[in-house]
N, C-alpha and C. Protein backbone atom coordinates (compact mmCIF):
# COMPACT_ATOMS: atom_id res chain seq x y z
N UNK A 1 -46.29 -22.81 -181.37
CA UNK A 1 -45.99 -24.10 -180.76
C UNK A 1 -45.94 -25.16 -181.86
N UNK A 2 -44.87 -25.87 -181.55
CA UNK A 2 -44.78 -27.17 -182.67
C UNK A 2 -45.10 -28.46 -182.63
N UNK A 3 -45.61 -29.29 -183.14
CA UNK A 3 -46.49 -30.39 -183.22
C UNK A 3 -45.90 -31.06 -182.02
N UNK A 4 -44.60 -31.37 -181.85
CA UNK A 4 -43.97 -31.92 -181.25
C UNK A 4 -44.24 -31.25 -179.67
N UNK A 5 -43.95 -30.31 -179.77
CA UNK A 5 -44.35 -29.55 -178.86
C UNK A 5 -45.93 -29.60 -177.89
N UNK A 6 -46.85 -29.83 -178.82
CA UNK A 6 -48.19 -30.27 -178.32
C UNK A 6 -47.78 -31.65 -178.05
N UNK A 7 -47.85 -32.29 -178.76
CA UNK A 7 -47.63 -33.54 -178.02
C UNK A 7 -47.10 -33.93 -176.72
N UNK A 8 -45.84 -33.48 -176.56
CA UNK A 8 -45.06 -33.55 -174.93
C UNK A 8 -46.10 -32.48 -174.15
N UNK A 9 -46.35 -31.46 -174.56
CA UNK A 9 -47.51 -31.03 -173.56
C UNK A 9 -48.62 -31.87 -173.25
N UNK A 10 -49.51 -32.68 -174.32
CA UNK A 10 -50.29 -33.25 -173.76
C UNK A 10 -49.57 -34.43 -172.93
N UNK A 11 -49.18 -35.08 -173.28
CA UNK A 11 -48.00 -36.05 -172.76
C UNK A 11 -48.21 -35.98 -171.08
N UNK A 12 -47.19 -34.75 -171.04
CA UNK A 12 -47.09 -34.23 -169.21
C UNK A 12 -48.29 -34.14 -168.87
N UNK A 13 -49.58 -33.67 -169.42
CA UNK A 13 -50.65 -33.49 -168.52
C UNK A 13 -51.29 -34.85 -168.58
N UNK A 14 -51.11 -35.59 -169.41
CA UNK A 14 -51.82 -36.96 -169.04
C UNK A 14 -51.03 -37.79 -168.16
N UNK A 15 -49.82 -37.71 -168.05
CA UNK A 15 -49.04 -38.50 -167.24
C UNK A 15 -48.64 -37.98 -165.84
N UNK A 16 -48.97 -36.88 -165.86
CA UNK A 16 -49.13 -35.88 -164.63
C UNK A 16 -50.02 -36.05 -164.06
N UNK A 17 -51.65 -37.09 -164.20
CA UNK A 17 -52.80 -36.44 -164.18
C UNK A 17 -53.02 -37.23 -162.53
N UNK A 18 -54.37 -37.39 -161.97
CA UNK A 18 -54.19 -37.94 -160.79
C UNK A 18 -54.04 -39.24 -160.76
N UNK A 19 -54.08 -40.32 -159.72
CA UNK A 19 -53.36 -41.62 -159.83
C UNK A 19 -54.45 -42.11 -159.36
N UNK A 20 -55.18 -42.86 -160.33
CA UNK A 20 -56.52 -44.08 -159.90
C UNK A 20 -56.17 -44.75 -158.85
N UNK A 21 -57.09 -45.52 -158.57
CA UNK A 21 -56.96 -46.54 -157.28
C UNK A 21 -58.14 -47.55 -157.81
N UNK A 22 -57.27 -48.56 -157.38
CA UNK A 22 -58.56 -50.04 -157.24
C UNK A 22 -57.93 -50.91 -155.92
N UNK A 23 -58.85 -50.95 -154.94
CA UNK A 23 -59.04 -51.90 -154.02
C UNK A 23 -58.38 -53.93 -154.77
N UNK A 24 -57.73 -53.94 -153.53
CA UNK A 24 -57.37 -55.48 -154.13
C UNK A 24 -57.67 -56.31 -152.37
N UNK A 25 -58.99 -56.37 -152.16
CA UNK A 25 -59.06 -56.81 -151.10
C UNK A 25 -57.84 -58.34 -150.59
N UNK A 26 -57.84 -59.12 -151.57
CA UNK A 26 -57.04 -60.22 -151.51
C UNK A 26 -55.83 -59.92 -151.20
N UNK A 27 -54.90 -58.89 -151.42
CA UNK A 27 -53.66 -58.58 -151.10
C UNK A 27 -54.22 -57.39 -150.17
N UNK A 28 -54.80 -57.21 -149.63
CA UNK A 28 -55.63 -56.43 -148.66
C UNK A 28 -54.94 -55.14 -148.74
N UNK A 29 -54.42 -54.15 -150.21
CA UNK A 29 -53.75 -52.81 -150.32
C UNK A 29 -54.72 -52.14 -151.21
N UNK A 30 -54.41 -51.33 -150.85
CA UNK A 30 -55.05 -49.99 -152.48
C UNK A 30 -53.67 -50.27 -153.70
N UNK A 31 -54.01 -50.14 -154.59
CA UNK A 31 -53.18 -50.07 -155.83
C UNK A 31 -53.46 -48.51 -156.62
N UNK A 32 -52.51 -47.74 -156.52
CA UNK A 32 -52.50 -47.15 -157.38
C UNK A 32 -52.05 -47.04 -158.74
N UNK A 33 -52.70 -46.22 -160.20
CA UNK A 33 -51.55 -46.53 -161.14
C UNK A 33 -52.09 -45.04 -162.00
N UNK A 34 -51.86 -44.89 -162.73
CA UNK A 34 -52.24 -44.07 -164.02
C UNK A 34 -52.52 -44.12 -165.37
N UNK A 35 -53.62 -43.16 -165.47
CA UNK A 35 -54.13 -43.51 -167.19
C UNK A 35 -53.33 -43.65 -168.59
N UNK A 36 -52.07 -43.32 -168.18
CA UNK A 36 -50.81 -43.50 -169.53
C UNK A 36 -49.70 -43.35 -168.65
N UNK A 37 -49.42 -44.26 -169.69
CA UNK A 37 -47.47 -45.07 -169.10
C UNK A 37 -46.48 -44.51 -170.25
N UNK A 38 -45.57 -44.60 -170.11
CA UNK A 38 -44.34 -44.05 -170.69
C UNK A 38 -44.08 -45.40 -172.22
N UNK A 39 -44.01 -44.88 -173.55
CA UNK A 39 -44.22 -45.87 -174.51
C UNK A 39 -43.50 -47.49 -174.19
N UNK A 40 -42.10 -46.75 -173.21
CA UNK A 40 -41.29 -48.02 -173.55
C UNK A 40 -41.79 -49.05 -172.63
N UNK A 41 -42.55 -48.68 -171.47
CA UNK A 41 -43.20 -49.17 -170.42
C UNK A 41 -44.20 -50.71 -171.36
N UNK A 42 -44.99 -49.43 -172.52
CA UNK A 42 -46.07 -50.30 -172.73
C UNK A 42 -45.69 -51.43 -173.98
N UNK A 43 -44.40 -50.81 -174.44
CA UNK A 43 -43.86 -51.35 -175.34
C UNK A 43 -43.20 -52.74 -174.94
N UNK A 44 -42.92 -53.11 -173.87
CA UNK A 44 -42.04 -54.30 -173.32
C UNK A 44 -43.65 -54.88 -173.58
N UNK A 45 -44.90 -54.56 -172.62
CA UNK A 45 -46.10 -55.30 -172.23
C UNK A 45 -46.52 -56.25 -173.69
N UNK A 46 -46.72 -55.08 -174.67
CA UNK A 46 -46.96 -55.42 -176.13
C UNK A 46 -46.27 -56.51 -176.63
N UNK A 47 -44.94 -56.55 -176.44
CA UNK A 47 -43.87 -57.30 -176.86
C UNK A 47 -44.21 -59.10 -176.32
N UNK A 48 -44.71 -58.83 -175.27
CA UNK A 48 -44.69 -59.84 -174.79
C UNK A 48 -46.19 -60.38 -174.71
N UNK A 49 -47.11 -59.75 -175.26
CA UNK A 49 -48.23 -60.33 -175.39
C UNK A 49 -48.29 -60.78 -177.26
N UNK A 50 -47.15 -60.10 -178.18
CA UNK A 50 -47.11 -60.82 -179.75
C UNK A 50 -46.37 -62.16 -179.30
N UNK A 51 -45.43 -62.18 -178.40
CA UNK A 51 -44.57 -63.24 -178.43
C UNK A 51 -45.58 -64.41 -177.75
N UNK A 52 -47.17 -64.18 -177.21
CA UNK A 52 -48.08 -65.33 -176.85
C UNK A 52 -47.63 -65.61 -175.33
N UNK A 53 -46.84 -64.58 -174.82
CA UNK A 53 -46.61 -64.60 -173.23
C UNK A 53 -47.67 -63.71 -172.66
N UNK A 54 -48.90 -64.07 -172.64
CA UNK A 54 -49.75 -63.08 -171.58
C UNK A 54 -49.87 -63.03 -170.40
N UNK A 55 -49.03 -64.37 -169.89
CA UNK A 55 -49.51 -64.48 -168.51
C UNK A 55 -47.71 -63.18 -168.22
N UNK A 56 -46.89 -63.69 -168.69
CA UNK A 56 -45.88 -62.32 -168.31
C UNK A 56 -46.12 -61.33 -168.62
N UNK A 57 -47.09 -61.04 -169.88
CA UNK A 57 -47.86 -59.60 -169.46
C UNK A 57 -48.06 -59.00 -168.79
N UNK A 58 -49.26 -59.68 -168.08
CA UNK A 58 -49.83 -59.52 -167.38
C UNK A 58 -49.10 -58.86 -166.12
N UNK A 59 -48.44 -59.78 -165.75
CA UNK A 59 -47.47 -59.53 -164.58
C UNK A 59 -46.45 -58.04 -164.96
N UNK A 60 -46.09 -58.23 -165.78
CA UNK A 60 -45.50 -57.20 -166.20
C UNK A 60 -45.88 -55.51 -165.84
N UNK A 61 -47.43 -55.93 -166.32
CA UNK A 61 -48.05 -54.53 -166.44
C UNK A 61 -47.80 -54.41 -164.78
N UNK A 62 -48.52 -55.20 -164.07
CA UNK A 62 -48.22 -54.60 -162.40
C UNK A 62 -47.28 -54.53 -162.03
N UNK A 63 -45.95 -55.40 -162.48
CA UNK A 63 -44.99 -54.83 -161.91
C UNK A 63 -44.22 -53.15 -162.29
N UNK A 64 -44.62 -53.04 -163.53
CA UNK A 64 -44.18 -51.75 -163.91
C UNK A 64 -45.26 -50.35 -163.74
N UNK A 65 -46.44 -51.05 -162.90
CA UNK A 65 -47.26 -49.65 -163.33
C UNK A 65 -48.19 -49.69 -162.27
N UNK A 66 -48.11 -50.46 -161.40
CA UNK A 66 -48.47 -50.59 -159.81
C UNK A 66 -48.01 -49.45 -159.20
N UNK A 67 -48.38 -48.70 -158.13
CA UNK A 67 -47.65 -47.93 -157.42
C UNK A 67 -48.23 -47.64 -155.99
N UNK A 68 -48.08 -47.11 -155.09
CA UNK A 68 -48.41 -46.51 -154.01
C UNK A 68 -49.10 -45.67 -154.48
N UNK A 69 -49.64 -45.15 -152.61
CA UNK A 69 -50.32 -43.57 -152.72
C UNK A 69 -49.28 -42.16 -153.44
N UNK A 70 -48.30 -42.35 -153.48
CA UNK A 70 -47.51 -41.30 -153.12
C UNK A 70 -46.85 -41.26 -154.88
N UNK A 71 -47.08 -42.61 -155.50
CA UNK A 71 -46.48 -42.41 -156.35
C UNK A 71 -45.71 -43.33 -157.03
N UNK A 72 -44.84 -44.16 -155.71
CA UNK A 72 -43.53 -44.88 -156.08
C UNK A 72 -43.97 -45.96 -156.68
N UNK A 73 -43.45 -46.85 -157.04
CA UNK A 73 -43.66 -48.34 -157.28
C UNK A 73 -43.78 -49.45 -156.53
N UNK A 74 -44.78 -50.29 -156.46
CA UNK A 74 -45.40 -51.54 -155.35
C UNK A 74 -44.14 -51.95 -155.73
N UNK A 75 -43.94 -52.56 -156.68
CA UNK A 75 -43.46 -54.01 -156.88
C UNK A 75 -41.73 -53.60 -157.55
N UNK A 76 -40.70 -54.42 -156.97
CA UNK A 76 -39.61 -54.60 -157.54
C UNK A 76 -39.23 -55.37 -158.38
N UNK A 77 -38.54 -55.27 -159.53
CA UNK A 77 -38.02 -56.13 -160.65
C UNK A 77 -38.10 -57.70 -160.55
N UNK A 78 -37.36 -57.81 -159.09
CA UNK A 78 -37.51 -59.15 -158.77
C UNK A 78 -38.70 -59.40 -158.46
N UNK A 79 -40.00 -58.51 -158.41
CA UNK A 79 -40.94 -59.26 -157.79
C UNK A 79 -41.74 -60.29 -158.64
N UNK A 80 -41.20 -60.61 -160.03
CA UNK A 80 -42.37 -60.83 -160.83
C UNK A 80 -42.18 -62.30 -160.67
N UNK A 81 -40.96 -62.78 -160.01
CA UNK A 81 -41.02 -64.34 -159.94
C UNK A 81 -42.26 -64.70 -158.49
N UNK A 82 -42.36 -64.30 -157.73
CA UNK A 82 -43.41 -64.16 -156.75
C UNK A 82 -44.49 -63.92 -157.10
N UNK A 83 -44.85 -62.85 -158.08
CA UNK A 83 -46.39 -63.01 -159.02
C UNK A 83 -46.20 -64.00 -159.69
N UNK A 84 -45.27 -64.42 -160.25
CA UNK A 84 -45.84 -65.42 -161.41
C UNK A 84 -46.01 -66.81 -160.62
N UNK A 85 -45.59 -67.07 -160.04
CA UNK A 85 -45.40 -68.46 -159.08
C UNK A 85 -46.40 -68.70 -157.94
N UNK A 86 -45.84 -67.66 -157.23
CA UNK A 86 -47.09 -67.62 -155.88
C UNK A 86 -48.07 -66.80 -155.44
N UNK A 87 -48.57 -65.90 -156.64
CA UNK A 87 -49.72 -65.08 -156.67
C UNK A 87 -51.10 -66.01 -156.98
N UNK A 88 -52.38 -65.68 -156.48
CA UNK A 88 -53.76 -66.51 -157.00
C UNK A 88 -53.84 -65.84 -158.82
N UNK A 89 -53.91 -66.86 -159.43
CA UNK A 89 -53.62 -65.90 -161.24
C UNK A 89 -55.15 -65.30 -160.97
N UNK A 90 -56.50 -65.75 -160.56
CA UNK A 90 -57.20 -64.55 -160.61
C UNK A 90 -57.32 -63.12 -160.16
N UNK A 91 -56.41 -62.89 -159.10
CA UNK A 91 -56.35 -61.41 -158.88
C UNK A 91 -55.43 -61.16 -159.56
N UNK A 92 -54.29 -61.82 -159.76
CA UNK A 92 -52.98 -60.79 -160.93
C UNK A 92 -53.94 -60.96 -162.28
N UNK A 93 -54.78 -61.12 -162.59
CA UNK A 93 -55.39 -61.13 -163.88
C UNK A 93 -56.56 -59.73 -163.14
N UNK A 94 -57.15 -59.74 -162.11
CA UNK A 94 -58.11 -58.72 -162.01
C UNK A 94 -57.22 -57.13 -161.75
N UNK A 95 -56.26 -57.59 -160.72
CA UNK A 95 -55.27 -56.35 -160.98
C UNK A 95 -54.73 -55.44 -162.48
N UNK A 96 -54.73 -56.95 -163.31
CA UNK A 96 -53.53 -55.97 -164.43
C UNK A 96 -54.76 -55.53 -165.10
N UNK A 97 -56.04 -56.58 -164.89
CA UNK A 97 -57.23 -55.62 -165.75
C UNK A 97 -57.66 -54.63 -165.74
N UNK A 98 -57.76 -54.29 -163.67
CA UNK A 98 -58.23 -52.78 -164.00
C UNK A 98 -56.82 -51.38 -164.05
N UNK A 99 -55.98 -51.79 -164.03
CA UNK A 99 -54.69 -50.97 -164.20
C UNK A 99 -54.61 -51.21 -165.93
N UNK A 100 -54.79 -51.93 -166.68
CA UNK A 100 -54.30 -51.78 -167.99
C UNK A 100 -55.78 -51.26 -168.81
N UNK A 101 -57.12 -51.46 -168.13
CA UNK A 101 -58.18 -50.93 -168.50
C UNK A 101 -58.02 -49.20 -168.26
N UNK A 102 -57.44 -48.85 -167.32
CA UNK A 102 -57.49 -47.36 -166.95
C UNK A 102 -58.34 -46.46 -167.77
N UNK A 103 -57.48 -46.32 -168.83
CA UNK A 103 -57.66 -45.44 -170.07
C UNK A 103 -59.15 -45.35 -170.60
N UNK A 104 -59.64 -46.45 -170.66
CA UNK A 104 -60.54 -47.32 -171.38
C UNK A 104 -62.06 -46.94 -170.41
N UNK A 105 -61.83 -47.01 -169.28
CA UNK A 105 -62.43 -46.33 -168.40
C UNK A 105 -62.78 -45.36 -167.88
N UNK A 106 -61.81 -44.36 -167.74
CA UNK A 106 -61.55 -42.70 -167.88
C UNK A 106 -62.36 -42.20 -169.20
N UNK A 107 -62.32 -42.76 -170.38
CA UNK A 107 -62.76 -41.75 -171.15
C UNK A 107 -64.20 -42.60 -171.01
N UNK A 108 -64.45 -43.55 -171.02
CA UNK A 108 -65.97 -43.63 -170.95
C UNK A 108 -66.79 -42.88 -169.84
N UNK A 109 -66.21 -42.57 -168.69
CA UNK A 109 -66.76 -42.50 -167.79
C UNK A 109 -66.88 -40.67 -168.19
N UNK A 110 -65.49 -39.85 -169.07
CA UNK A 110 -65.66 -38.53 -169.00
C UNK A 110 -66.98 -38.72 -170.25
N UNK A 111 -67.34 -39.40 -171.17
CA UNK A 111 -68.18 -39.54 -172.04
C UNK A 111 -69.40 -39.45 -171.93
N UNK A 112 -69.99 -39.96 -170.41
CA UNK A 112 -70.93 -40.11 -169.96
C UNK A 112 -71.45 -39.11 -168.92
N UNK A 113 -70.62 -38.03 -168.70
CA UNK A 113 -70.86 -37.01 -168.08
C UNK A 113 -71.43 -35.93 -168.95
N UNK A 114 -70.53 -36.32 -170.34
CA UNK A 114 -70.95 -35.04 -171.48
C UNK A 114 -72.63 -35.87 -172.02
């Protein structure tokens, strides 16, 4: 197997893996999302947090990495003028936290089992 090869394997199984959930009582839904996003996903987020846009970050991250139970995506392209405008900024700030924390969380939590 070739380096490359491990990699896209780990890849699929982390991006395959099951789909967190955090309660957003305020928008009164479950949010689902997952512990790794696709580079170009995180690459727009990045982009726009050097350029000193965090609050479109922010938004960003949920609009691209929000999803249902099942999988699909909450939020549509257009939705981010509706977060950015007429969302409370403390839950789109508690949302994108615990969806962009994921990772950050997962391994502490497998850390603390070992």
């Amino acid at each position: 197997m070739t380096i490359t090869d491990k990699i896209s394997k780990h890849y699929q199984s982390s991006i395959g893996g099951e789909l967190q959930k955090v309660r957003c009582e305020e928008w009164d839904t479950d949010i689902y999302f997952r512990t790794t996003y696709p580079l170009k996903d995180e690459g727009k987020i990045l982009e726009l947090q050097t350029q000193g846009k965090t609050v479109e970050a922010l938004v960003e991250s949920i609009v691209r990495k929000a999803k249902d139970k099942d999988g699909k995506r909450l939020f549509h392209d257009a939705d981010r003028i509706k977060l950015m405008n007429e969302a409370d900024p403390q839950v789109v700030i508690k949302v994108a936290t615990a969806i962009n924390n994921a990772k950050i969380t997962a391994t502490q939590e497998s850390i603390a089992k070992e």
